[in-house]
Protein backbone atom coordinates (compact mmCIF):
# COMPACT_ATOMS: atom_id res chain seq x y z
CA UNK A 1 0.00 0.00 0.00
CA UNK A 2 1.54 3.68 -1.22
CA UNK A 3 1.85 5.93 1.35
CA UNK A 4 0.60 9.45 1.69
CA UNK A 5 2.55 12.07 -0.12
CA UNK A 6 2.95 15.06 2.73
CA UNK A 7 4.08 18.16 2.32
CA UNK A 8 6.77 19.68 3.56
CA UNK A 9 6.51 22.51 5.78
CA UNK A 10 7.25 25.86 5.03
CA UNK A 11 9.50 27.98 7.35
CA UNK A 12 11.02 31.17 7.21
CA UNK A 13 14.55 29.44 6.17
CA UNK A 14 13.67 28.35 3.01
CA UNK A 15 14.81 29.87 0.05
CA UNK A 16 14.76 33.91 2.06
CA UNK A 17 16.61 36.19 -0.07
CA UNK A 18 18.44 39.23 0.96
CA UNK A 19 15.73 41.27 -0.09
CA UNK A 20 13.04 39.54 1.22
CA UNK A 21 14.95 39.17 4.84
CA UNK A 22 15.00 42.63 4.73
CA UNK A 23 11.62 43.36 3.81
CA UNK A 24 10.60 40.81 6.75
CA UNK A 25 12.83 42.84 9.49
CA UNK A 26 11.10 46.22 9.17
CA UNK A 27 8.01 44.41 10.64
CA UNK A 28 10.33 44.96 14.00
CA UNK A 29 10.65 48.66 13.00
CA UNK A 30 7.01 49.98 12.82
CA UNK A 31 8.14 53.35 11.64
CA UNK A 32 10.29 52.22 8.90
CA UNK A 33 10.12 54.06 5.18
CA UNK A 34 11.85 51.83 3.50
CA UNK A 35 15.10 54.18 3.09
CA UNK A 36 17.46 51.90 5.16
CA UNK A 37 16.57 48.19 3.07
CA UNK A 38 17.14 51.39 0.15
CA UNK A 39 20.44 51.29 0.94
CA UNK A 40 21.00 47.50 1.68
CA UNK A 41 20.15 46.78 -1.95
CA UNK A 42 22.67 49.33 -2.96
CA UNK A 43 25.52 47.55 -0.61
CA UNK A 44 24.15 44.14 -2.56
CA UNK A 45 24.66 45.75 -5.87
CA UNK A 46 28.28 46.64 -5.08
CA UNK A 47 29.79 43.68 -3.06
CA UNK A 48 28.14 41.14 -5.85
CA UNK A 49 29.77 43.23 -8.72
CA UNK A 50 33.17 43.23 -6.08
CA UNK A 51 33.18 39.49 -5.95
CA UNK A 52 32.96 39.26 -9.60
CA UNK A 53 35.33 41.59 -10.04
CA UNK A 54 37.96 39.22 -7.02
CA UNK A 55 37.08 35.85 -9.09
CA UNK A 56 38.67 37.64 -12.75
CA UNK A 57 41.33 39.33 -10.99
CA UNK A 58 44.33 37.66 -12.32
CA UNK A 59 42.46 37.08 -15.68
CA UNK A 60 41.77 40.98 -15.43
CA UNK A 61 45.23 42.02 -14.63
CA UNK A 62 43.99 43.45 -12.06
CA UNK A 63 46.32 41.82 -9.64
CA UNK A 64 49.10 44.79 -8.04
CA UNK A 65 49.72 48.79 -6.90
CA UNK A 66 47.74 51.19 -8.20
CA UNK A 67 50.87 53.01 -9.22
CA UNK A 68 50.41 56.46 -10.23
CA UNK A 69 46.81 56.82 -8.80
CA UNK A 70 47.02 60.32 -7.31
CA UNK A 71 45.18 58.93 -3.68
CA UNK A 72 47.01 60.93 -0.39
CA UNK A 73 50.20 62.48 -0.56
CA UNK A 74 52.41 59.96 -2.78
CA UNK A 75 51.04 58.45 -5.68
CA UNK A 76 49.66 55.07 -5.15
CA UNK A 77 49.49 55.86 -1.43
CA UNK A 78 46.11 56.28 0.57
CA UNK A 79 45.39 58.09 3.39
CA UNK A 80 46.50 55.39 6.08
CA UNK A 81 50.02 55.67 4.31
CA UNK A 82 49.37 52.41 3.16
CA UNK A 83 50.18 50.72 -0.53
CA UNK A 84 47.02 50.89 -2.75
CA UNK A 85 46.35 48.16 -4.95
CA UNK A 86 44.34 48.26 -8.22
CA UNK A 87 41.28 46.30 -6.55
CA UNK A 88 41.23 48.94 -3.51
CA UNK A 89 40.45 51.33 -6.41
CA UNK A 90 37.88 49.31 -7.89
CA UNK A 91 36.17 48.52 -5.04
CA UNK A 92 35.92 51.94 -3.71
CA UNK A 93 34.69 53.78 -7.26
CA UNK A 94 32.29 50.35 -7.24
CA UNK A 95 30.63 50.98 -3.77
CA UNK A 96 30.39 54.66 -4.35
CA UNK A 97 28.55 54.20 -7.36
CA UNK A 98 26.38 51.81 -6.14
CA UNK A 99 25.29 54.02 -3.22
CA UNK A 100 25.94 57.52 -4.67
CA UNK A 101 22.34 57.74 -6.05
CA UNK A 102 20.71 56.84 -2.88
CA UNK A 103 18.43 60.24 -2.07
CA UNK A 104 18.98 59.01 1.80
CA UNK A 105 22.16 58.72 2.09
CA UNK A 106 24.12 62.15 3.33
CA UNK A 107 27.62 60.70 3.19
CA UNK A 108 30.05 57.59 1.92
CA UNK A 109 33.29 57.07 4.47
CA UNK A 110 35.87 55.49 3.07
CA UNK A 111 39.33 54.01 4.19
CA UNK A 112 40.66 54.83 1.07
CA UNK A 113 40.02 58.55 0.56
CA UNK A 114 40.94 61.26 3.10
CA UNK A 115 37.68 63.44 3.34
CA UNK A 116 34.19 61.71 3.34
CA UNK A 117 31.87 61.87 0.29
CA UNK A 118 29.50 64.64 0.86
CA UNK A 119 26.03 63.95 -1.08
CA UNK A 120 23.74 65.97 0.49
CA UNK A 121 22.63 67.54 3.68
CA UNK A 122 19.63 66.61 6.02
CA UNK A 123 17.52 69.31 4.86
CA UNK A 124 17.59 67.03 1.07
CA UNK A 125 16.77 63.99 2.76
CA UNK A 126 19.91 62.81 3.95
CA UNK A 127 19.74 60.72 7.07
CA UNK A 128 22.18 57.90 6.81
CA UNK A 129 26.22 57.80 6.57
CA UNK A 130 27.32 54.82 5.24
CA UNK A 131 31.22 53.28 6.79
CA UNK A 132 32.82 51.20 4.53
CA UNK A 133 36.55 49.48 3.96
CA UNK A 134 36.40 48.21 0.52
CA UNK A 135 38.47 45.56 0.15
CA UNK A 136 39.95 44.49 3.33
CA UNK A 137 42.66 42.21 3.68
CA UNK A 138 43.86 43.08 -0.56
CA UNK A 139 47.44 42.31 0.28
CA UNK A 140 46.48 38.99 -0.25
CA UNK A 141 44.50 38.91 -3.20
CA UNK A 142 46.89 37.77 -5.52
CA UNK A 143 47.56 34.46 -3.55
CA UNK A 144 43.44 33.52 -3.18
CA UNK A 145 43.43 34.10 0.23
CA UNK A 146 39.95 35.13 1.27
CA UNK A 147 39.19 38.96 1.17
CA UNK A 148 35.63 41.11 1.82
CA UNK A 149 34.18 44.18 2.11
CA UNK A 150 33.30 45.52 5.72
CA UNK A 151 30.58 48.31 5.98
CA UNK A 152 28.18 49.80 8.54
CA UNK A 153 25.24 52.18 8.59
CA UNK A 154 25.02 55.11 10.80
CA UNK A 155 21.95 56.77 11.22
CA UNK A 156 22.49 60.59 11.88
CA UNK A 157 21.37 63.30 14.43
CA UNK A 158 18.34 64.86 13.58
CA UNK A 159 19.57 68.49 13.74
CA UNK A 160 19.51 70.10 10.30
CA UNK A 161 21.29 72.51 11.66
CA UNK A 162 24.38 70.03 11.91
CA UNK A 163 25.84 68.43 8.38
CA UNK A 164 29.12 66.79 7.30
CA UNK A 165 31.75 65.73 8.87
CA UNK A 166 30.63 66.81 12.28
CA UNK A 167 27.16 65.17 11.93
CA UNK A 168 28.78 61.72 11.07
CA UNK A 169 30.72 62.55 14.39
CA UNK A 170 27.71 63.33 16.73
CA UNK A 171 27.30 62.39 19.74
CA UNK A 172 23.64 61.45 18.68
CA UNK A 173 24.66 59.47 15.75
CA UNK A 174 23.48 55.62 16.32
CA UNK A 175 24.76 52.41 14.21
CA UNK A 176 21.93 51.13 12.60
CA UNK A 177 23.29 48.42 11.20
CA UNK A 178 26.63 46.05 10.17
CA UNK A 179 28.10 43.41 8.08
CA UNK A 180 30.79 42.73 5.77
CA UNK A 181 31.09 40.54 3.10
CA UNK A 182 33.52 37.71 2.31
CA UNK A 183 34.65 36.72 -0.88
CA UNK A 184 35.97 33.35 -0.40
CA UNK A 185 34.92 29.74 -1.76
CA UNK A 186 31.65 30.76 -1.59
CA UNK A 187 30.47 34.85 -1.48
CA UNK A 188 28.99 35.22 2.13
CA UNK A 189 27.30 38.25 3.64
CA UNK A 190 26.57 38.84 7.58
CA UNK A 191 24.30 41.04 8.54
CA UNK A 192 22.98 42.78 11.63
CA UNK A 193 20.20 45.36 12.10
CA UNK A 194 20.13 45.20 15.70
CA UNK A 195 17.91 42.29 16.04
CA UNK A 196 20.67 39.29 15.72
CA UNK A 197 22.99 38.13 13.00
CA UNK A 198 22.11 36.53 9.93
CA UNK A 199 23.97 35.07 7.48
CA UNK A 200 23.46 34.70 3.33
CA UNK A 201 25.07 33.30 0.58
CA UNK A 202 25.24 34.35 -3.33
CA UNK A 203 23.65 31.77 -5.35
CA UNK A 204 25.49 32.33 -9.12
CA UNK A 205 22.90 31.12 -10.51
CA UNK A 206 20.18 33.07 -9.81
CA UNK A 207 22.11 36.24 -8.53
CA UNK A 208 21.09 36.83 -5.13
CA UNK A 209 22.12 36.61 -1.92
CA UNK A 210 20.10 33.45 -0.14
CA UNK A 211 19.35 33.23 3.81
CA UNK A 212 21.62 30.12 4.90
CA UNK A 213 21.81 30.51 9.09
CA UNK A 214 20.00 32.67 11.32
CA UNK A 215 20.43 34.10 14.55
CA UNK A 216 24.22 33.34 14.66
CA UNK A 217 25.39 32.68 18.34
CA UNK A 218 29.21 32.68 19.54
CA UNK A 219 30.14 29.75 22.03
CA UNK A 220 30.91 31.42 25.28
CA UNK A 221 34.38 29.75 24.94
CA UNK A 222 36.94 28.45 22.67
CA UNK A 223 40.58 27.44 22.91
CA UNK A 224 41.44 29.25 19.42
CA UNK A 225 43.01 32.58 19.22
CA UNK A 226 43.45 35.01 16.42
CA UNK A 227 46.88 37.01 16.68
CA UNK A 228 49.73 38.20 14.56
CA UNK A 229 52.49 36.70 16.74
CA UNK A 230 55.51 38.77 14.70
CA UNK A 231 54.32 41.08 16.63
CA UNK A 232 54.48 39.58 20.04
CA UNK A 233 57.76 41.26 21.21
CA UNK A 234 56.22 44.80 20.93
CA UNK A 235 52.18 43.88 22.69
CA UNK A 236 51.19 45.35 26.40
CA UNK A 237 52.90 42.90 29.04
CA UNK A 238 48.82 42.13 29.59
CA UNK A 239 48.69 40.67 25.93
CA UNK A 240 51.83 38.94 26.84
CA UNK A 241 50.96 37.40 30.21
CA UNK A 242 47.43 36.31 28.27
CA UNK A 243 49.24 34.56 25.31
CA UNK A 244 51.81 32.59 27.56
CA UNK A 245 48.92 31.32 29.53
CA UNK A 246 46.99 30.65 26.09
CA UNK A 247 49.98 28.64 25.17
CA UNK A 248 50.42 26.39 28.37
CA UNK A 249 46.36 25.81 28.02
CA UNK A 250 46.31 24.35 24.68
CA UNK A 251 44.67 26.81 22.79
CA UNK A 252 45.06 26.48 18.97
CA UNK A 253 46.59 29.64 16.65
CA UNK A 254 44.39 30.43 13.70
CA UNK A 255 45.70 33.20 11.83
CA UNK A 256 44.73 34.57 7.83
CA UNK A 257 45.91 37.97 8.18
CA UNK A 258 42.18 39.20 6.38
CA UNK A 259 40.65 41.06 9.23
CA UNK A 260 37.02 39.77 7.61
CA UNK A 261 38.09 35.86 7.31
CA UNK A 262 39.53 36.12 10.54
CA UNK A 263 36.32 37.28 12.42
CA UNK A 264 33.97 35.12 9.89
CA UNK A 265 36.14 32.05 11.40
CA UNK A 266 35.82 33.69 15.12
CA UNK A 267 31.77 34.11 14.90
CA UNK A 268 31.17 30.46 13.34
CA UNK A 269 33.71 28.50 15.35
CA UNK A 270 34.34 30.78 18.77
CA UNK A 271 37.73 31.82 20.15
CA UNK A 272 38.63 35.55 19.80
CA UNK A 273 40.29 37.46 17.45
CA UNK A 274 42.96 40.11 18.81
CA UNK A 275 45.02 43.38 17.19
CA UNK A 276 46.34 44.90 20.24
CA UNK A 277 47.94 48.38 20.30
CA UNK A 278 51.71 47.83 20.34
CA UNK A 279 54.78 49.70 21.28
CA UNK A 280 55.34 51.45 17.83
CA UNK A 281 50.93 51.81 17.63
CA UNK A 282 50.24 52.64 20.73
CA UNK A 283 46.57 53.86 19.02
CA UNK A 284 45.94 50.36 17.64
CA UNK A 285 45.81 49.87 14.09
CA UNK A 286 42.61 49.00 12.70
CA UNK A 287 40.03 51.83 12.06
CA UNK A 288 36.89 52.68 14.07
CA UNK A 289 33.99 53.71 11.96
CA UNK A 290 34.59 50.98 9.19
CA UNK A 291 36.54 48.01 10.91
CA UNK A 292 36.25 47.87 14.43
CA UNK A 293 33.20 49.59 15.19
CA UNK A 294 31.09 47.38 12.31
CA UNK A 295 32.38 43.97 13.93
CA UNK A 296 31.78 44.81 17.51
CA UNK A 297 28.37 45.22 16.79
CA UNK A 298 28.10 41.90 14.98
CA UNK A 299 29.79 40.32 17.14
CA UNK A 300 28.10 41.47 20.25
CA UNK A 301 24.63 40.41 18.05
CA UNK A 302 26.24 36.76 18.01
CA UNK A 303 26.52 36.89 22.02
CA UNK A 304 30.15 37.71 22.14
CA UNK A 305 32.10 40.81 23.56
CA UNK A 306 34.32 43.19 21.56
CA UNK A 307 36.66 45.51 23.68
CA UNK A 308 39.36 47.88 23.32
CA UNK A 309 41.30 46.86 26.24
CA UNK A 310 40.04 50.14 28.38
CA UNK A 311 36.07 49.30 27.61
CA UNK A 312 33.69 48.71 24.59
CA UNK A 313 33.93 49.36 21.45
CA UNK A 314 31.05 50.72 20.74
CA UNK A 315 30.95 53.34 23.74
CA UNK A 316 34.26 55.01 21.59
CA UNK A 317 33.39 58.37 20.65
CA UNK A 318 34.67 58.61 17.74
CA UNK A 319 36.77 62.11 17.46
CA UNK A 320 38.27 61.29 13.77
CA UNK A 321 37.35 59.57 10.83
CA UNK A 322 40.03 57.72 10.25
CA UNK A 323 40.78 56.79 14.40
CA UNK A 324 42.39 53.88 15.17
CA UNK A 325 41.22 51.35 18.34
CA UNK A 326 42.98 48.13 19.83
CA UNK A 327 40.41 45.46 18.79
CA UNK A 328 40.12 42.09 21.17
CA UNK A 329 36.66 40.30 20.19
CA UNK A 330 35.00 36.71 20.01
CA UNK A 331 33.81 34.28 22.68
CA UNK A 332 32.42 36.49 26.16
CA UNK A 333 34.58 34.58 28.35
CA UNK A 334 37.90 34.07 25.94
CA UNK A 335 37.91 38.25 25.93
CA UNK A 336 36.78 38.32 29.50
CA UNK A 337 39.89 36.31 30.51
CA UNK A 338 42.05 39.19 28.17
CA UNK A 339 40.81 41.72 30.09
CA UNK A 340 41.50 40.42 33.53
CA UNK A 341 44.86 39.70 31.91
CA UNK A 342 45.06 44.06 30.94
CA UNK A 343 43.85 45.12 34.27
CA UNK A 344 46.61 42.97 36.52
């Protein structure tokens, strides 16, 4: 006797694109307009045509410096005195077009140019600045190690009276949301809006980014660490003390050296991920508006903790665009132990 054919049942997982994810999370935002999943689709646009633009590099000859590109004060030279490569370049005019159009958006801020893009003031309609590092990690693009694009979503004070740089500055300005994107064996893009971390992948075939995991959450604890340990003569004696310990306990070193694949590995696998300030950076090295700031927020939406050493990351009032924090982030009680570690 056949059995019964049943059907299966439908749930939010299957098949969600990115567009229809976002559509479903302004049901937790009664007063939305639609402007912020506005400039979601925009970030889509970009970091899909970036990833095609990573997987024809070498066929591209786009592999190298951006010699003679007239970016800070030496050709070929950005603003964080740092070499530029060709794909920096690309990825920056790429994500500018892509969100230059967008009536809501006041301002682009990039890593790789000094000043931030000014589109228009509140009084036009512009209530959003929009973080981004293009194309972190690039060094290593032209040995396929994994790469992405980080990027986060301020919205800004409500005084018209305040515009440009200082507005993106405020006091009053609140992250609305975070992700970056990792171009890798597979495109992925994380996302948080403040109401946990999701994750999606870019199906080539139909050309959109698919829900694959939802409501990411850290393990409280690890034994993996994320550290550049060339550097391990010049880190705080607290970073020191910690990494001794972390080597008599058996922890395991995982290392890329692409701030995005190191964190992707740190949210789906636990541990933490450090870049301590060191004796030549006392500062810290990575950026606050569009590295550090963007990851704490996603990582803190997994259940984890992201610190500077001295307190959150996300209570740092920014003073500069272009400031640079200590980051130490991943598993609650793997940073937890850090910190004790820092305050002895």
């Amino acid at each position: 006797m056949s059995q019964p054919q049943t059907t299966p049942a439908w749930t939010d997982d299957n098949l969600m694109s990115l567009q229809s994810h976002i559509l479903s999370e302004e049901r937790h935002h009664p007063s939305a307009t639609g402007d912020f999943s506005w400039i979601l689709s925009g970030i889509s646009l970009a970091t899909k045509t970036i990833a095609s633009k990573v997987r024809r590099a070498r066929i591209e000859d786009v592999i190298g410096d951006a010699a003679g590109r007239p970016f800070g004060e030496r050709d070929g030279i950005n603003v964080q005195g740092e070499q530029q490569l060709k794909l920096d370049v690309i990825a920056n005019e790429v994500i500018k077009a892509c969100l230059g159009s967008r009536a809501n958006i006041a301002a682009l801020v990039s890593e790789e140019d000094q000043e931030p893009t000014i589109l228009r003031n509140r009084e036009s309609g512009g209530r959003y600045a929009v973080f981004f590092d293009p194309l972190d990690g690039s060094s290593n693009i032209d040995v396929s190690v994994g790469v992405g694009t980080i990027f986060g979503i301020v919205r800004l004070p409500d005084e018209r009276r305040v515009s440009g740089t200082e507005a993106i500055l405020h006091e009053k300005a609140t992250v609305a949301a975070a992700g970056y994107v990792l171009y890798g064996s597979s495109t992925v893009m994380v996302l948080t809006t403040g109401n946990g971390v999701d994750m999606f992948v870019l199906d080539q075939s139909i050309g959109a980014y698919v829900l694959v995991k939802s409501k990411i959450k850290l393990p409280d604890s690890r034994r993996i660490y994320s550290i550049n340990e060339a550097y391990a003569s010049r880190f705080p004696a607290g970073v020191s003390r910690w990494l001794q310990w972390a080597h008599e306990n058996d922890y395991t070193s995982r290392y890329i050296g692409s701030m995005v694949a190191d964190v992707h590995r740190t949210l789906l696998k636990g541990g933490v991920f450090l870049y301590p300030q060191t004796n030549d950076r006392p500062e810290g090295k990575l950026r606050l508006l569009y590295e550090a700031m963007p990851m704490a927020m996603i990582i803190e939406q997994a259940g984890g903790a992201a610190v500077t050493g001295s307190g959150r990351i996300l209570d740092v009032a920014p003073e500069a665009l272009h400031q640079r924090v200590p980051v130490i982030l991943g598993s609650k009680e793997e940073v937890a132990h850090i910190q004790r570690c820092l305050d002895n």
